[in-house]
C-alpha atoms as a PDB file:
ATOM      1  CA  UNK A   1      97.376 106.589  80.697  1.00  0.00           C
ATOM      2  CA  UNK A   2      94.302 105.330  82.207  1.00  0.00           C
ATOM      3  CA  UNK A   3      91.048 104.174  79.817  1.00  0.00           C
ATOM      4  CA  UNK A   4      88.988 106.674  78.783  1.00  0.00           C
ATOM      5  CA  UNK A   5      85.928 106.615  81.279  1.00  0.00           C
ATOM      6  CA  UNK A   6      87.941 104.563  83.573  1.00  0.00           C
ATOM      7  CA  UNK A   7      88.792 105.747  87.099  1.00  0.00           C
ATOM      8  CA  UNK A   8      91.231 108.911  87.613  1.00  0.00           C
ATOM      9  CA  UNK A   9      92.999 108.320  90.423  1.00  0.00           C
ATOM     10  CA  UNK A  10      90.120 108.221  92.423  1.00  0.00           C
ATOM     11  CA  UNK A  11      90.632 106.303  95.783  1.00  0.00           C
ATOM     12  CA  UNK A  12      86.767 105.122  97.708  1.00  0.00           C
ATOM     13  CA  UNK A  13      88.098 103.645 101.044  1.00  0.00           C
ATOM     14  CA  UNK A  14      91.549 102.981 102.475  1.00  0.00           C
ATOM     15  CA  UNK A  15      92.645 100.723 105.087  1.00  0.00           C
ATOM     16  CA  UNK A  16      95.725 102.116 107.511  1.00  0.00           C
ATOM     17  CA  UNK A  17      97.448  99.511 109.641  1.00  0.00           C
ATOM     18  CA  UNK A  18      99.082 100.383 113.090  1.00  0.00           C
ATOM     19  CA  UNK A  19     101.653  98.053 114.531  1.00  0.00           C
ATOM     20  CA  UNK A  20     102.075  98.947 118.081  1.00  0.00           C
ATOM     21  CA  UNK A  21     105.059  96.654 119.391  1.00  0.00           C
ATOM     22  CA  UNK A  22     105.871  98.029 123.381  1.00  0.00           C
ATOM     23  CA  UNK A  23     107.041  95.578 125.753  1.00  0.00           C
ATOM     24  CA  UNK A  24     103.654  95.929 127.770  1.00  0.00           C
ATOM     25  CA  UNK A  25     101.493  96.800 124.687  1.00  0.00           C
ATOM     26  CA  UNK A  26     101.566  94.244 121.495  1.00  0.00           C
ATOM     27  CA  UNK A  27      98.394  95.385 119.315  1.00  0.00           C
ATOM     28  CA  UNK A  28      97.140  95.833 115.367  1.00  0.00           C
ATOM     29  CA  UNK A  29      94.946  98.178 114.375  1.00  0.00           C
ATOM     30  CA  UNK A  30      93.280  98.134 111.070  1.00  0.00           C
ATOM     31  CA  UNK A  31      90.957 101.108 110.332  1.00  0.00           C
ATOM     32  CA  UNK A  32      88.626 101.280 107.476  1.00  0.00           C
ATOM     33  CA  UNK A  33      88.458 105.031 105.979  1.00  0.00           C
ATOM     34  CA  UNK A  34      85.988 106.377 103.280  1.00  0.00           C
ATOM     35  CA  UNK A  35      86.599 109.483 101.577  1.00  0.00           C
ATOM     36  CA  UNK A  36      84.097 111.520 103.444  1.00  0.00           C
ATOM     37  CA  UNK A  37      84.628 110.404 106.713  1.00  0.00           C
ATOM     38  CA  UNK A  38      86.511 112.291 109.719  1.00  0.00           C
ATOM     39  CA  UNK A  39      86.801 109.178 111.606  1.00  0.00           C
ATOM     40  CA  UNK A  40      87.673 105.525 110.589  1.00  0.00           C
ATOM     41  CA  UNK A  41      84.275 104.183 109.302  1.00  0.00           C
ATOM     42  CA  UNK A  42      85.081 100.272 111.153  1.00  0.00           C
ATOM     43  CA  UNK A  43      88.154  99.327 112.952  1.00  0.00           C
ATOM     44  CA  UNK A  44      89.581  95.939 113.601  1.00  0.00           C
ATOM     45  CA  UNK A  45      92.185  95.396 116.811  1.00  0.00           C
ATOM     46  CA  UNK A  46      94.489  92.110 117.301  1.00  0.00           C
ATOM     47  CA  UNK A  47      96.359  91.760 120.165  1.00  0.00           C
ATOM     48  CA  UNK A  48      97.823  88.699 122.607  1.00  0.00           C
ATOM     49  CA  UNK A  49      95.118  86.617 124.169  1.00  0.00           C
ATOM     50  CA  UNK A  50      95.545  88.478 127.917  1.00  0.00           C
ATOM     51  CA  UNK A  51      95.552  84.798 129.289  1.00  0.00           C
ATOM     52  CA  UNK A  52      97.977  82.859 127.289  1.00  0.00           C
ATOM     53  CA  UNK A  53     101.477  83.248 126.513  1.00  0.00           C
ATOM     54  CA  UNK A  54     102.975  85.289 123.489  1.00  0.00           C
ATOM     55  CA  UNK A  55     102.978  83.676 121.183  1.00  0.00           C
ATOM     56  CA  UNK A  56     103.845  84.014 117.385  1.00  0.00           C
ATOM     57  CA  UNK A  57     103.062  81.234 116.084  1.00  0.00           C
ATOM     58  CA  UNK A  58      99.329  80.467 116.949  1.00  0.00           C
ATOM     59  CA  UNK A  59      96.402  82.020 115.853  1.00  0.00           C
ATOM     60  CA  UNK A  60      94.677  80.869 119.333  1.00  0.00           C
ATOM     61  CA  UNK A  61      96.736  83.035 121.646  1.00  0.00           C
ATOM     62  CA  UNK A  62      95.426  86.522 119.549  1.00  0.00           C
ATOM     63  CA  UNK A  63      92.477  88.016 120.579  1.00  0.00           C
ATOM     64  CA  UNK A  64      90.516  89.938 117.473  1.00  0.00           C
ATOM     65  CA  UNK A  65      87.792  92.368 118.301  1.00  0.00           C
ATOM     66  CA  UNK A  66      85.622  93.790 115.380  1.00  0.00           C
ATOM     67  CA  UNK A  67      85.767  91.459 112.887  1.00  0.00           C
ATOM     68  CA  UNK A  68      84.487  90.920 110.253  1.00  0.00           C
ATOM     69  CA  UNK A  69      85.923  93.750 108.129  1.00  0.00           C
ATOM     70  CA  UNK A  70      84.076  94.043 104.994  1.00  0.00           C
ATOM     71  CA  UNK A  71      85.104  95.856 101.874  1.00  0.00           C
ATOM     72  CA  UNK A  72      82.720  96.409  99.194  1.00  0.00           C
ATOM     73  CA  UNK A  73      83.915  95.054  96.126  1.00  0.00           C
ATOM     74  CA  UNK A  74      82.955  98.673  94.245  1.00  0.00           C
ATOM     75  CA  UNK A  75      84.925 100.703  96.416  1.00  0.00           C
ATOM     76  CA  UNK A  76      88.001  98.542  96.152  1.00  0.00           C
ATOM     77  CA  UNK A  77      87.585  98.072  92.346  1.00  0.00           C
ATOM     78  CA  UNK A  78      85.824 101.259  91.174  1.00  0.00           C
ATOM     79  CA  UNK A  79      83.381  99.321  89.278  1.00  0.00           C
ATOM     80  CA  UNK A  80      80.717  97.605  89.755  1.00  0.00           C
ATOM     81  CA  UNK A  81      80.968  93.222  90.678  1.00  0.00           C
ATOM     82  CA  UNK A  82      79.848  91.442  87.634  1.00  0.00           C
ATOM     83  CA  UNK A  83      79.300  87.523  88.211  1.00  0.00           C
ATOM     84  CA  UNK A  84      78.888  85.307  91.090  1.00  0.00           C
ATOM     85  CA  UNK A  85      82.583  85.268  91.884  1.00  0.00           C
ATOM     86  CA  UNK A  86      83.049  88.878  92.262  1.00  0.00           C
ATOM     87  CA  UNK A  87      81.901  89.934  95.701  1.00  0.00           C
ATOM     88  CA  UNK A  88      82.672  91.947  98.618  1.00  0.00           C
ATOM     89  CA  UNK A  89      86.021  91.294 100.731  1.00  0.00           C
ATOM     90  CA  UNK A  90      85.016  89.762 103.885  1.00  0.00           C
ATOM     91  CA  UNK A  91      88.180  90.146 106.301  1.00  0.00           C
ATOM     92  CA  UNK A  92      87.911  87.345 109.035  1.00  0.00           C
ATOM     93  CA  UNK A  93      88.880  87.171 112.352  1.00  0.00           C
ATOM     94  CA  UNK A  94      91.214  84.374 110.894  1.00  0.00           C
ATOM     95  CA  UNK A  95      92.523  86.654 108.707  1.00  0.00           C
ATOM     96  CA  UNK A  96      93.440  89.477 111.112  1.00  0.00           C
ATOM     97  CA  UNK A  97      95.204  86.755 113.998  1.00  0.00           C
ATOM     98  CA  UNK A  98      97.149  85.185 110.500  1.00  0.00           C
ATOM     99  CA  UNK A  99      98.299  88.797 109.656  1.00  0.00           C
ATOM    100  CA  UNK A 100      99.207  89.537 113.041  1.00  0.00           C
ATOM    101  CA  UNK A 101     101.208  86.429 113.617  1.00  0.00           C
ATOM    102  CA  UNK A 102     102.996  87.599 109.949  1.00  0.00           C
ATOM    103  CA  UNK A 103     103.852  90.686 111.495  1.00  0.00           C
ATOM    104  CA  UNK A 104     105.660  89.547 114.226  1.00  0.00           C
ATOM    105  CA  UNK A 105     107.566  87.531 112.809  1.00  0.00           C
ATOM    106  CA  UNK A 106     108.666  90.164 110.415  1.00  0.00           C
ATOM    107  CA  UNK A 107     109.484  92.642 113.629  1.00  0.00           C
ATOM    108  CA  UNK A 108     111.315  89.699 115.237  1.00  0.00           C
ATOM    109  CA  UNK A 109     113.287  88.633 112.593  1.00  0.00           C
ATOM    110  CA  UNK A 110     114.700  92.456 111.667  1.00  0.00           C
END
């Protein structure tokens, strides 16, 4: 049972990850939905770097377009940031190649 005047259930913004893994298409897609949006509010692609190799294992050979993603640390947490150290989540382009060179491996290795 949730604390009384805590949050219900209630949901602010949701990120949806689409792995697209064709044999002429490798790409991520992270979109960034708020609750009364029709349309992802920010979206974040990673694919191969068109002029390198496929690779993997290097955060060089992905190409990341739209980052930074930034997630406001009251609509991930439902309250408000109290302190210095709680802030909004900044997303990096590091980030997104890193996650994308996770999920490959993960599809390869199944």
């Amino acid at each position: 049972m949730p604390p009384p005047g805590g949050p219900q259930g209630d949901v602010k913004t949701v990120l949806l990850v689409k792995m697209y893994h064709g044999k002429k298409m490798k790409r991520i897609v992270v979109e960034q939905w708020y609750r009364d949006h029709q349309s992802p509010y920010h979206t974040v692609t990673a694919k191969p770097h068109p002029d390198k190799p496929f690779s993997i294992h290097d955060v060089d050979h992905w190409v990341v377009e739209g980052a930074p993603m930034v997630l406001p640390f009251q609509d991930v947490f439902l309250r408000p940031a109290q302190g210095q150290e709680e802030t909004d989540l900044v997303l990096t382009e590091d980030f997104f190649a890193t996650m994308a060179m996770q999920c490959w491996q993960t599809a390869t290795d199944i």
